[in-house]
C-alpha atoms as a PDB file:
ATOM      1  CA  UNK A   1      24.367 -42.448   0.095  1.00  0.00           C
ATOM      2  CA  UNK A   2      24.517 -39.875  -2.399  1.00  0.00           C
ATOM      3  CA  UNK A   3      22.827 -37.425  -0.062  1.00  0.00           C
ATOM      4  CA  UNK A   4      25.811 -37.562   2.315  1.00  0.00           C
ATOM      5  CA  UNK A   5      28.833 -36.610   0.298  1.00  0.00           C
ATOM      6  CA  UNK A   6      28.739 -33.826  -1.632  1.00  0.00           C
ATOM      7  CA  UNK A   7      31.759 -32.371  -3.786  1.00  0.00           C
ATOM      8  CA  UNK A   8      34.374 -34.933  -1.935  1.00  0.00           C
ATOM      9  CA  UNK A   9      33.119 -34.082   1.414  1.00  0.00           C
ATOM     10  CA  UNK A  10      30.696 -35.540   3.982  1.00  0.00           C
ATOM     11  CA  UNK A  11      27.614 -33.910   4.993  1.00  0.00           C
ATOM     12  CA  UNK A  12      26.590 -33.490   8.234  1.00  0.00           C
ATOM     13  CA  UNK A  13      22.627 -34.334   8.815  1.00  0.00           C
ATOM     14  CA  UNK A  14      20.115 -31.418   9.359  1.00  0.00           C
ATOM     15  CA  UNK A  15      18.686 -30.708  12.476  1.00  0.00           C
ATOM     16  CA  UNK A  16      15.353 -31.495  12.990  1.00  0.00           C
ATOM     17  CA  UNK A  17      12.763 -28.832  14.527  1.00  0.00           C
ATOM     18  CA  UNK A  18      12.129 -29.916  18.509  1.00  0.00           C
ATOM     19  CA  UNK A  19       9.262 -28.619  20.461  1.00  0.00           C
ATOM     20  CA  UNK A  20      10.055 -24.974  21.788  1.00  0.00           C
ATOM     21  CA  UNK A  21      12.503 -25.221  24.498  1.00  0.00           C
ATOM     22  CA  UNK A  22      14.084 -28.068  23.424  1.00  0.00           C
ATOM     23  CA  UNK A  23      17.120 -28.890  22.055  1.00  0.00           C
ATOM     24  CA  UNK A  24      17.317 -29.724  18.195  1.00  0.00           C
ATOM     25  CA  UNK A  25      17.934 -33.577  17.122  1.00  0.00           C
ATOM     26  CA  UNK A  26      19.753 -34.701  14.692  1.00  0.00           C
ATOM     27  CA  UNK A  27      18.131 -37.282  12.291  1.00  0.00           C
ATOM     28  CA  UNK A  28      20.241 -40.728  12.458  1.00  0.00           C
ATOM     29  CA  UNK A  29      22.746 -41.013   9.937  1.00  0.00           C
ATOM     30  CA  UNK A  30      22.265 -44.606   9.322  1.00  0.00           C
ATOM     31  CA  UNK A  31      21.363 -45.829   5.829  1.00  0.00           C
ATOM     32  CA  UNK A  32      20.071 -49.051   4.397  1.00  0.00           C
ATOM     33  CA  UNK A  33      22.305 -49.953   1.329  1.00  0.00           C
ATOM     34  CA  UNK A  34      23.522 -53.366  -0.912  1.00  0.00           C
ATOM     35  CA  UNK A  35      26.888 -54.487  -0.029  1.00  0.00           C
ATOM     36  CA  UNK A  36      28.493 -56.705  -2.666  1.00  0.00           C
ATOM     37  CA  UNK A  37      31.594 -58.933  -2.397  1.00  0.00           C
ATOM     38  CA  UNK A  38      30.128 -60.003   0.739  1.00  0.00           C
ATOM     39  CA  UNK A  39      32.452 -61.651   3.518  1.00  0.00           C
ATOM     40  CA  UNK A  40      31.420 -65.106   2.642  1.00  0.00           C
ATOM     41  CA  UNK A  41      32.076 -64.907  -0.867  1.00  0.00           C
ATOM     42  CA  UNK A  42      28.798 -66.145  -1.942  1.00  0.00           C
ATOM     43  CA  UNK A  43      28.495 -63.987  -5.176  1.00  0.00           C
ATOM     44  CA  UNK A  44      25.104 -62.266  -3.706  1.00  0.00           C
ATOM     45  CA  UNK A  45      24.666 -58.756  -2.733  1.00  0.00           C
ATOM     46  CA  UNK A  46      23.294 -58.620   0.981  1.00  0.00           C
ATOM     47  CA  UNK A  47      21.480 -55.797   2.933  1.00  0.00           C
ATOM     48  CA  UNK A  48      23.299 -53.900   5.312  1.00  0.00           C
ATOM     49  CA  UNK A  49      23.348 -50.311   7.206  1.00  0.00           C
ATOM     50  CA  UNK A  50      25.754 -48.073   6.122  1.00  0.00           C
ATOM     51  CA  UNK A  51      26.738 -46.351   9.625  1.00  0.00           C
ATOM     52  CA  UNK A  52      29.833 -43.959   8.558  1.00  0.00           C
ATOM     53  CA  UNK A  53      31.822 -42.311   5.800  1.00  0.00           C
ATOM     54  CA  UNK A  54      35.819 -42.211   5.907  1.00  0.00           C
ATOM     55  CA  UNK A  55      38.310 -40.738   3.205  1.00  0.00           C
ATOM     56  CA  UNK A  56      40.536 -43.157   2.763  1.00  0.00           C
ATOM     57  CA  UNK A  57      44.015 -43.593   1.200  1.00  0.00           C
ATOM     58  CA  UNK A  58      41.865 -45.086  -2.227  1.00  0.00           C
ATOM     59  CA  UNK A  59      38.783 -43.188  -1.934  1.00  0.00           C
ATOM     60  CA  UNK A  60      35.641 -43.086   0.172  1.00  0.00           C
ATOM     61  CA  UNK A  61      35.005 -46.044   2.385  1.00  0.00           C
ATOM     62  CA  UNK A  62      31.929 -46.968   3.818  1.00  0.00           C
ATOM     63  CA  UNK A  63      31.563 -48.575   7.504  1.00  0.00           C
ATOM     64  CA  UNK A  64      28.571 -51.056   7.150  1.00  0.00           C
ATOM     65  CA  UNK A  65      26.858 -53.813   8.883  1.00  0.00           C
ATOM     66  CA  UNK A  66      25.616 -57.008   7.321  1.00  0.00           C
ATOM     67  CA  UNK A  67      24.792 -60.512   7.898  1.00  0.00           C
ATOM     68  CA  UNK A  68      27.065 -63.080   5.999  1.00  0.00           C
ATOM     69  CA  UNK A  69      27.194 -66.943   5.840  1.00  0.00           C
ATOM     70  CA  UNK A  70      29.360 -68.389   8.426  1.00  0.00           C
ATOM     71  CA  UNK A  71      28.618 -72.111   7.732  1.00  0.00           C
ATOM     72  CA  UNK A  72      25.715 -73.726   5.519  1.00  0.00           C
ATOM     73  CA  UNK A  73      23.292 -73.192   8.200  1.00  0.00           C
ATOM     74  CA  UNK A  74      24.720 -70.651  10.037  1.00  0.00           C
ATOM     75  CA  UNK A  75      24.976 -66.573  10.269  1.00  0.00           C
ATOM     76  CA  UNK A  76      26.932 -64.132  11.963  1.00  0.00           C
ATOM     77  CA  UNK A  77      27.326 -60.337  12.203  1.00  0.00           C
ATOM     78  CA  UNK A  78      30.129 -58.370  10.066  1.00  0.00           C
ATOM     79  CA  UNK A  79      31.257 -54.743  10.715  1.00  0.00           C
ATOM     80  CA  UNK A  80      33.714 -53.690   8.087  1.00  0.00           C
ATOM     81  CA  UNK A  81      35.149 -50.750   6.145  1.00  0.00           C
ATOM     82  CA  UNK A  82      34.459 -51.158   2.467  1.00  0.00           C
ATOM     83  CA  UNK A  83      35.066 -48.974  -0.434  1.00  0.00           C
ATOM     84  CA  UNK A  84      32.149 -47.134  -1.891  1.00  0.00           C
ATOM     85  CA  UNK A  85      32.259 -48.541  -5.065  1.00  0.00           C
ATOM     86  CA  UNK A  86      31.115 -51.786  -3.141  1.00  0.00           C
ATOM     87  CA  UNK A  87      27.863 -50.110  -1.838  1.00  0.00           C
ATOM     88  CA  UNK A  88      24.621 -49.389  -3.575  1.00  0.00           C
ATOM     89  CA  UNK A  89      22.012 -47.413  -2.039  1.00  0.00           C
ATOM     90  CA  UNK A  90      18.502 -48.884  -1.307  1.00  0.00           C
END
C-alpha cells in the first residue's frame, strides 16, 4: 500500500513497456493486504484485495474485498470502504 500514496496523494501505476506498436498497459492496481475489524466481528485479521484509494472526510480509506463469516458454516463476499489504519499490507 505504501507504494501507492505518496506525500497525501495517490499514485497512479506505471506503464508497462508493450511490444512496438502497441499501446502501453497499465499494471493492475489491485493489492493483497490484512483487513482487521472484519465484518463478522470475529477478532481475526482476514485476507483481502485492496482495489482503490479515496480521501476521505477522516483520512485515507481503502476499498477492499474479503471473505467474512456469515453463519458458523457459512461465507459470503464483503466490499467495503475502510480506513487505512485498518489495512496492513501483505
Amino acid at each position: 500500500m505504501a507504494e501507492r500514496v505518496r506525500s497525501g496523494a495517490a499514485v497512479p501505476a506505471e506503464p508497462v513497456a508493450a511490444p512496438a506498436g502497441e499501446p502501453e498497459l497499465v499494471p493492475c492496481p489491485a493489492r493483497h493486504c490484512w483487513v482487521a475489524d472484519a465484518l463478522d466481528g470475529d477478532g481475526v485479521k482476514r485476507p483481502g484485495l485492496l482495489v482503490e484509494w479515496r480521501q476521505g472526510p477522516g483520512g485515507w480509506q481503502g476499498r477492499v474485498v474479503y471473505a467474512a463469516r456469515a453463519r458458523v458454516d457459512d461465507w459470503v463476499l464483503v466490499e467495503e470502504w475502510l480506513p487505512a489504519e485498518l489495512l496492513t499490507p501483505c
